[in-house]
Protein backbone atom coordinates (compact mmCIF):
# COMPACT_ATOMS: atom_id res chain seq x y z
CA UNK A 1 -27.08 15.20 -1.24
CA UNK A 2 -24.66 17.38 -2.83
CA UNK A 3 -21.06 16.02 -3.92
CA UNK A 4 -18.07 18.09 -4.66
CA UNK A 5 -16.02 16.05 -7.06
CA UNK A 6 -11.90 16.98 -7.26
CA UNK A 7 -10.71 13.36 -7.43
CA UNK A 8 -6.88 14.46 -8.42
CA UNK A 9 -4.29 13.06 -8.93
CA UNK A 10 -6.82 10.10 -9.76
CA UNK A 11 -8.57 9.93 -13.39
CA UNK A 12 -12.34 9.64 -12.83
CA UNK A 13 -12.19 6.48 -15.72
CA UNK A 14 -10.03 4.70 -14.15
CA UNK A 15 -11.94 4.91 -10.42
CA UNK A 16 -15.24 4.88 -11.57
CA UNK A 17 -16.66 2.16 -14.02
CA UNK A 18 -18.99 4.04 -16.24
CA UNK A 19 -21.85 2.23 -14.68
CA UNK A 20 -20.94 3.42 -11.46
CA UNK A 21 -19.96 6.84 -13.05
CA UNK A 22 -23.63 7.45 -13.98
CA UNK A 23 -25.16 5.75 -10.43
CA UNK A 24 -22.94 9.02 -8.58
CA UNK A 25 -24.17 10.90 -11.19
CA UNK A 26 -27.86 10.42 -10.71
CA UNK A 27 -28.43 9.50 -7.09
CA UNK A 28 -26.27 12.95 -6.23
CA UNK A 29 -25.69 16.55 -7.42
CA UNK A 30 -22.24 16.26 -8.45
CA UNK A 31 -20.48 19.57 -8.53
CA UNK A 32 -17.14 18.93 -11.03
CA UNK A 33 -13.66 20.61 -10.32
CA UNK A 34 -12.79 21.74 -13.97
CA UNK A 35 -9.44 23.04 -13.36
CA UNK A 36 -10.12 26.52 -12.03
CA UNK A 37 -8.27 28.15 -9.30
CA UNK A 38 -8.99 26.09 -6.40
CA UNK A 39 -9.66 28.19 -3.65
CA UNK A 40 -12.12 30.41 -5.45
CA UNK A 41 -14.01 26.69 -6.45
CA UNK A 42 -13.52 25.54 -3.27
CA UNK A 43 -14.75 28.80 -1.82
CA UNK A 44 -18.03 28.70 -3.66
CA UNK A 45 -19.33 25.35 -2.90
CA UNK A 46 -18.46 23.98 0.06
CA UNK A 47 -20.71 25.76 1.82
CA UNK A 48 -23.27 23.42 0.37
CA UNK A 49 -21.76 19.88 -0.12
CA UNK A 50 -22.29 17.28 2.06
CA UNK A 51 -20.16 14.96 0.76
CA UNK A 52 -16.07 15.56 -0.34
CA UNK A 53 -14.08 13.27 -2.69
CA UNK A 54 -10.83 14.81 -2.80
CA UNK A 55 -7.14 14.80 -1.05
CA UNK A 56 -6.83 18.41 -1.62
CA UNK A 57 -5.90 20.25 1.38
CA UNK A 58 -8.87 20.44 3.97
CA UNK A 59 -7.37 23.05 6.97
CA UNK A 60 -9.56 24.82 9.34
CA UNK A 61 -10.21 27.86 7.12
CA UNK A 62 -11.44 25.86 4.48
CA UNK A 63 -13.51 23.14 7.10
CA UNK A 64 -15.04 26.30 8.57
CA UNK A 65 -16.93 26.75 4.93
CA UNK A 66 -18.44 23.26 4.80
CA UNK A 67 -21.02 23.64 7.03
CA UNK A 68 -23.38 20.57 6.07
CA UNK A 69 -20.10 18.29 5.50
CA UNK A 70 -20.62 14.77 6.57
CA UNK A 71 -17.84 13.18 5.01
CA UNK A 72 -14.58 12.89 3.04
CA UNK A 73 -13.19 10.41 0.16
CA UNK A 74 -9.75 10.72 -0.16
CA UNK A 75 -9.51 8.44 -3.00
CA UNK A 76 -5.81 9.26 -3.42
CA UNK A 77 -5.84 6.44 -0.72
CA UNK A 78 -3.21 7.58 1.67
CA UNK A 79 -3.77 10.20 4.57
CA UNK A 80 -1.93 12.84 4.06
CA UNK A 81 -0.92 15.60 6.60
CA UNK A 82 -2.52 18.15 4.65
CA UNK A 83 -6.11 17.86 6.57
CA UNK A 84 -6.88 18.96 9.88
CA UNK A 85 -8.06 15.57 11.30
CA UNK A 86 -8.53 16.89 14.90
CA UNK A 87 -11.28 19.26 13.67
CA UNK A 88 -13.17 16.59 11.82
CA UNK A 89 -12.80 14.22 14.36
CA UNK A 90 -14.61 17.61 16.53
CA UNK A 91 -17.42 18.18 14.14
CA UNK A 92 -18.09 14.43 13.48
CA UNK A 93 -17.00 14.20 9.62
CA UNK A 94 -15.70 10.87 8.38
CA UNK A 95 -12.36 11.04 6.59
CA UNK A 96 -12.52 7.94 4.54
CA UNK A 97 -10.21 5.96 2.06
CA UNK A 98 -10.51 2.64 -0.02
CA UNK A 99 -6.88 1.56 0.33
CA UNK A 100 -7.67 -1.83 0.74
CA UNK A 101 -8.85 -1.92 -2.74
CA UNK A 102 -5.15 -2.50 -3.34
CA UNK A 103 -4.66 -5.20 -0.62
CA UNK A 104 -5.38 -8.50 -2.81
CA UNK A 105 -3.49 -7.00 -6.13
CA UNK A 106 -0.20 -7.01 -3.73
CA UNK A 107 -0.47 -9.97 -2.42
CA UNK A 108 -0.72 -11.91 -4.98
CA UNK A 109 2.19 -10.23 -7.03
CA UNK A 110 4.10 -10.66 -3.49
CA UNK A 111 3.29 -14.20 -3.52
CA UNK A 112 4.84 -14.42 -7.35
CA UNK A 113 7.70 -12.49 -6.47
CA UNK A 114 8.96 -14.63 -3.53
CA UNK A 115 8.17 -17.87 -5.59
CA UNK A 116 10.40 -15.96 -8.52
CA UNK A 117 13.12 -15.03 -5.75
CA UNK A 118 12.93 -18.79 -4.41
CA UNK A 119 13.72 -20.57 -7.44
CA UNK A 120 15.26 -17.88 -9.79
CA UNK A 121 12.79 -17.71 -12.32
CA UNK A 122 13.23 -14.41 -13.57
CA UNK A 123 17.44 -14.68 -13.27
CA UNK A 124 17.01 -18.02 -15.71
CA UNK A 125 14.43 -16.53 -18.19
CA UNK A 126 17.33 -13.60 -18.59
CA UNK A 127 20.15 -16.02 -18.51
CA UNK A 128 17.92 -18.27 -21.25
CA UNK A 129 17.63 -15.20 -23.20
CA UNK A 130 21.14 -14.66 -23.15
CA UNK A 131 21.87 -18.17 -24.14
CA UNK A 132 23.84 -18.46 -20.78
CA UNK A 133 20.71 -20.33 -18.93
CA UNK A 134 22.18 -23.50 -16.67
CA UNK A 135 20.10 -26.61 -17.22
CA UNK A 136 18.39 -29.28 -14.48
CA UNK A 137 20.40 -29.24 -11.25
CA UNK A 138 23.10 -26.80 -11.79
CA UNK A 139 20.41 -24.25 -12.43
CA UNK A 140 18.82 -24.99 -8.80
CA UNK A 141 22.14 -24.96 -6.79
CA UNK A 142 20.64 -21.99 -4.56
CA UNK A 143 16.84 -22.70 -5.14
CA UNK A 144 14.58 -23.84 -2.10
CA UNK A 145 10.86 -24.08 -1.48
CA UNK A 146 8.25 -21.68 -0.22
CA UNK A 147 6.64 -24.64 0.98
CA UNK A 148 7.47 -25.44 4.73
CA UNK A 149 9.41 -22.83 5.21
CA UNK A 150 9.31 -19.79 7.75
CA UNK A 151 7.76 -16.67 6.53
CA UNK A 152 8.13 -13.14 8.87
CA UNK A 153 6.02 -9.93 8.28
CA UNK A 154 6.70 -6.55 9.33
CA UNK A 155 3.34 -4.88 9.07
CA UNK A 156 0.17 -6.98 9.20
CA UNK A 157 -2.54 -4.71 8.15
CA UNK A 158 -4.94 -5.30 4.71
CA UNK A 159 -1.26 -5.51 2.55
CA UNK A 160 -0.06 -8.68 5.04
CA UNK A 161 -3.74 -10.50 6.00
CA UNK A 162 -4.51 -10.30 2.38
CA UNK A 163 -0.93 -12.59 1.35
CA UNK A 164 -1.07 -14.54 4.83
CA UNK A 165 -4.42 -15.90 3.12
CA UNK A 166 -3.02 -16.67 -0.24
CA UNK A 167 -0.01 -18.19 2.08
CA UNK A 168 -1.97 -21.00 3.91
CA UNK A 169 -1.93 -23.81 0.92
CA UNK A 170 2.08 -23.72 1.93
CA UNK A 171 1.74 -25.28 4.96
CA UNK A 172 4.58 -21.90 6.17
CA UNK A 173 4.95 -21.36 9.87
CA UNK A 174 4.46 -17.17 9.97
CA UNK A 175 5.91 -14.76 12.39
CA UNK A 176 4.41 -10.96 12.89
CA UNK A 177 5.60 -8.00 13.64
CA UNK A 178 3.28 -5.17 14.31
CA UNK A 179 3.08 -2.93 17.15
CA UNK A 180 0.08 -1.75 16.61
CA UNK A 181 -1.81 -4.79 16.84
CA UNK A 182 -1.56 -6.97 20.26
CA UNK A 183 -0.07 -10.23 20.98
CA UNK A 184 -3.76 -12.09 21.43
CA UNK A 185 -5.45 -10.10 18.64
CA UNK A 186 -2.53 -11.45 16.11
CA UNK A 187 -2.42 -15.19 18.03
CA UNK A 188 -6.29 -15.62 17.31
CA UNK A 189 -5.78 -14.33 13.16
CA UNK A 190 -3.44 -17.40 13.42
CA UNK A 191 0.45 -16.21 13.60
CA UNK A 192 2.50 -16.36 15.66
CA UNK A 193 4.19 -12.80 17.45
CA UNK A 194 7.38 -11.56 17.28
CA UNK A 195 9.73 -8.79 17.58
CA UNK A 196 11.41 -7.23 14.72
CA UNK A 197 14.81 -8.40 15.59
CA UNK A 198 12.99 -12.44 15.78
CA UNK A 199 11.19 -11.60 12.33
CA UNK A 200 14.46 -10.32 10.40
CA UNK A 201 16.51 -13.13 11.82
CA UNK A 202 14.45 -16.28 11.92
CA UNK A 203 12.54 -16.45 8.08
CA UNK A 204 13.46 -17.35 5.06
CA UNK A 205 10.98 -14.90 3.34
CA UNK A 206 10.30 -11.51 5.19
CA UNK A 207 7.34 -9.46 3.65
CA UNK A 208 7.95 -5.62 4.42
CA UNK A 209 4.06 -4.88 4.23
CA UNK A 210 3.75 -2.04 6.75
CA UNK A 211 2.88 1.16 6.27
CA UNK A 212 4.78 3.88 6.47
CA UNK A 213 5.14 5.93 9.96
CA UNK A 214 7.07 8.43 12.12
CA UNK A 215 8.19 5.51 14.02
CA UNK A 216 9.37 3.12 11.29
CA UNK A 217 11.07 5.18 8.29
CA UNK A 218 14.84 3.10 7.50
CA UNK A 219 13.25 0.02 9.56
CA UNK A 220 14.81 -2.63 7.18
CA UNK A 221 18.59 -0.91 7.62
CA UNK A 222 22.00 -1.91 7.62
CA UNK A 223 21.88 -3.84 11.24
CA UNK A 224 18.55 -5.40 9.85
CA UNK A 225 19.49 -7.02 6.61
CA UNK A 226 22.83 -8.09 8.38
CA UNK A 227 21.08 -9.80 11.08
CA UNK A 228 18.98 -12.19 8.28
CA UNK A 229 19.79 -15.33 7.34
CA UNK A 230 22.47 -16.00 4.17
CA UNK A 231 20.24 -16.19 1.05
CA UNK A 232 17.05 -15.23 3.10
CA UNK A 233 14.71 -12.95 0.98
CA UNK A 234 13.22 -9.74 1.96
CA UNK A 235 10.56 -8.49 -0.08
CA UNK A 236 9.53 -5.27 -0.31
CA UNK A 237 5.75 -4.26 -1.12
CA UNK A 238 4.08 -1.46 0.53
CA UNK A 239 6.57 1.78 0.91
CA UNK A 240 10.46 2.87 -0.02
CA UNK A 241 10.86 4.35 3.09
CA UNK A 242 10.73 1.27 5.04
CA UNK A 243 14.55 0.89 4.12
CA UNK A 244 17.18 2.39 3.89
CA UNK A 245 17.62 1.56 -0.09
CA UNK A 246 21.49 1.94 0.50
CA UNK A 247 21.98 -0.46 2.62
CA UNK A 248 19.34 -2.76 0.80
CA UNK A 249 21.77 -2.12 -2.14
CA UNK A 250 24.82 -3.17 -0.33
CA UNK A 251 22.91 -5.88 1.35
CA UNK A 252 21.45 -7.70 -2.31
CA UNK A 253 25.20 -6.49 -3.93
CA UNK A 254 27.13 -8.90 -1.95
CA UNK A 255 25.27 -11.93 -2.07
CA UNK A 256 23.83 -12.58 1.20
CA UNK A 257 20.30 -12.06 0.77
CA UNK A 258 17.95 -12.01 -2.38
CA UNK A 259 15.75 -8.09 -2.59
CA UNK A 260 12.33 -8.08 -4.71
CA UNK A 261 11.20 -4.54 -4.72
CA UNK A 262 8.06 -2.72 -6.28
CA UNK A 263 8.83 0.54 -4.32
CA UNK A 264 11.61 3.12 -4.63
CA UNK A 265 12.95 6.08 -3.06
CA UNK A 266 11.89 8.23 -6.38
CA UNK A 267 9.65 7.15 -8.77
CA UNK A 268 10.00 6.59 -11.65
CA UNK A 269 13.81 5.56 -10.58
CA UNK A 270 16.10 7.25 -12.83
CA UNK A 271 17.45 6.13 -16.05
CA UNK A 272 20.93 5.92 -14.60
CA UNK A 273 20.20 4.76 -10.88
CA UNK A 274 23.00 2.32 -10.03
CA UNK A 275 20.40 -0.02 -8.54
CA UNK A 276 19.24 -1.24 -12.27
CA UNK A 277 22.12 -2.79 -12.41
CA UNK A 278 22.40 -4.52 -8.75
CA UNK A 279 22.43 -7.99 -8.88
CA UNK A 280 20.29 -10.67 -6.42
CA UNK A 281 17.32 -7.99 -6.81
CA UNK A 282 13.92 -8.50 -8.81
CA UNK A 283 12.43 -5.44 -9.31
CA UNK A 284 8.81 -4.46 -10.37
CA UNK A 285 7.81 -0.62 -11.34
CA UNK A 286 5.44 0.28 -8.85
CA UNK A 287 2.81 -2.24 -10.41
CA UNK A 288 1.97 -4.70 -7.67
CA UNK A 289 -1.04 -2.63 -6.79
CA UNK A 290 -2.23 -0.60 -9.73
CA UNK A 291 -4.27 -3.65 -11.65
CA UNK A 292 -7.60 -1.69 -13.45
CA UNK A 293 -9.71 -3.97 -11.53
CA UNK A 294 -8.53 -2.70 -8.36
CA UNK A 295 -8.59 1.25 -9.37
CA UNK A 296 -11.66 0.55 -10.54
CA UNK A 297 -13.45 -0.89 -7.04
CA UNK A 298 -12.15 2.81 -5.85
CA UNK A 299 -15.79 3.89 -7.28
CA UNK A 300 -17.70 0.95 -6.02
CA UNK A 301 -16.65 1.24 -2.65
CA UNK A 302 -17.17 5.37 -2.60
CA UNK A 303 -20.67 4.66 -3.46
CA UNK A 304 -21.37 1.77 -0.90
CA UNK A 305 -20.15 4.33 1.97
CA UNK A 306 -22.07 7.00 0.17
CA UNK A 307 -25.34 5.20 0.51
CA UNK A 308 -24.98 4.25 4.21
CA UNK A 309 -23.76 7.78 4.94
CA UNK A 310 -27.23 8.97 3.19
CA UNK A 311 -29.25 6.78 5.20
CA UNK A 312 -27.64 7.50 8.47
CA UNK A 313 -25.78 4.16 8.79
CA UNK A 314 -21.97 4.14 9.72
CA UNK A 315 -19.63 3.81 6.48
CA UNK A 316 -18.28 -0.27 6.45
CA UNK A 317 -16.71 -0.11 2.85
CA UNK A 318 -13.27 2.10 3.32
CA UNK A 319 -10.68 2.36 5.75
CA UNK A 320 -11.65 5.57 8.46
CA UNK A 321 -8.74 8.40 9.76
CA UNK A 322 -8.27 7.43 13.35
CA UNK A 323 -7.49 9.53 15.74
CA UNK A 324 -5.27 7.99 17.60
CA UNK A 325 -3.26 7.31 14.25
CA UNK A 326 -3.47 8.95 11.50
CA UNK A 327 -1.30 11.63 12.54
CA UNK A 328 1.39 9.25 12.49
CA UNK A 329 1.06 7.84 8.57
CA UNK A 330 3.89 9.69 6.20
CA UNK A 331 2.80 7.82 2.73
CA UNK A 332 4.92 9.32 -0.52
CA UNK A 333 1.96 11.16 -2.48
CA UNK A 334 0.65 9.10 -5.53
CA UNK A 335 1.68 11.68 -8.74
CA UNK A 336 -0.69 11.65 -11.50
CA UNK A 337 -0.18 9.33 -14.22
């Protein structure tokens, strides 16, 4: 089978082990973008691949080339609007993405971030460091437990299963909100369902793990962080524009609630962003995901699909483009480097 490679913005060492690199590399003819004008390279070979791993833009003029095309790795990981899904959904080619490579990376550093928000580890570590650290008890006056306690989610896709798991040793009572899953489906994973309003007002930790849609851009806004509970903590993992970041600002500014965030509305934030210097907010650059373990299992699970897909078996290993939804996803673009 023949593979047009143009994995950009990703670096092929840091998606493909070099084990791995030389498996695609011998079980396929690999046909390497090497920076030339793309439409001429594009022009030239799709008429003979079968297999696509690239996010670069797939319309009908350029689907109308690739002929033998069974499938599509978009190994940037998000689905972008810049492929015409309704034809390939027509002519039967998989659009395919291993986004849940990034599920168990997020959780965890979720997990440490709301233990860190909880108990104000990273606010005493700087305080230590500035010799102004407060010692035993008058260092906890606003600490609590993660254990017992009420835990909401808005979003409960890989990003939310993947921390509900890491969750269960707490012994936390969990609350969902996802409309796109249904009240029994969620009951028999084991939490409980909720509307956003019940979710925002009723935990003590509320995991923003959704991704991002027409439907749900400035979710977490004003009315939203108002309605939450005084010292609650919303945490922030999957996109920016699930809030409205100037509200979340104003929100973590005056006290009321404690803000982790790994996402902002422009990355990397500027040098003189006023949020650097926003109290009640632990911030993380972007990192929860990106561990080289993760990026790495990118590769593995292009070639699982790959070898089903060869032997006429139905890809199990990445996420699909549905039909009924992936019109809908608006995920920033990941930048290179």
């Amino acid at each position: 089978m023949r593979v047009l490679y143009d994995p950009d913005p990703r670096e092929t060492d840091q998606i493909f082990s070099p084990e791995n690199l030389a498996l695609l590399r011998s079980r396929y003819e690999v046909v390497e973008w090497q920076g030339e004008p793309r439409d001429a390279f594009y022009a030239r070979h799709l008429p003979t691949a079968d297999i696509l791993i690239s996010q670069q833009r797939m319309g009908r003029d350029r689907l109308d080339m690739a002929e033998n095309l069974r499938v599509i790795f978009n190994v940037e990981t998000n689905f972008l609007p810049n492929i015409d899904y309704e034809e390939c959904f027509r002519r039967g080619i998989h659009v395919l993405a291993p986004g849940a490579v990034f599920a168990l990376p997020v959780a965890e550093m979720a997990l440490g971030m709301a233990l860190s928000l909880a108990r104000n580890i990273h606010g005493e570590h700087a305080a230590f460091q500035r010799g102004t650290e407060k010692w035993l008890f008058d260092g906890n006056q606003q600490s609590e437990l993660l254990t017992g306690s009420s835990v909401g989610f808005v979003g409960f896709g890989d990003l939310g299963r993947s921390l509900y798991r890491l969750l269960a040793p707490f012994g936390v009572r969990v609350q969902v909100y996802d409309p796109w899953l249904p009240d029994g489906h969620l009951r028999r994973l084991g939490v409980e369902p909720a509307s956003f309003a019940t979710v925002m007002a009723a935990n003590r930790f509320v995991f923003v793990m959704a991704a991002i849609t027409v439907e749900n851009a400035h979710l977490i806004n004003a009315e939203a962080l108002a309605s939450m509970q005084p010292g609650a903590m919303l945490l922030l993992m999957s996109r920016a524009a699930a809030a409205d970041f100037t509200a979340l600002t104003a929100a973590a500014r005056s006290g009321r609630i404690r803000v982790a965030t790994d996402v902002f509305p422009v990355e990397p934030a500027p040098r003189d962003d006023p949020i650097r210097a926003v109290p009640n907010i632990l911030f993380s650059p972007h990192r929860a995901g990106a561990l080289p373990l993760a990026m790495a299992e990118i590769g593995q699970r292009v070639l699982e699909d790959m070898d089903l897909i060869a032997r006429g078996l139905a890809p199990v290993a990445c996420r699909r483009a549905e039909r009924e939804t992936v019109a809908r996803f608006r995920s920033m673009p990941v930048k290179r480097g």
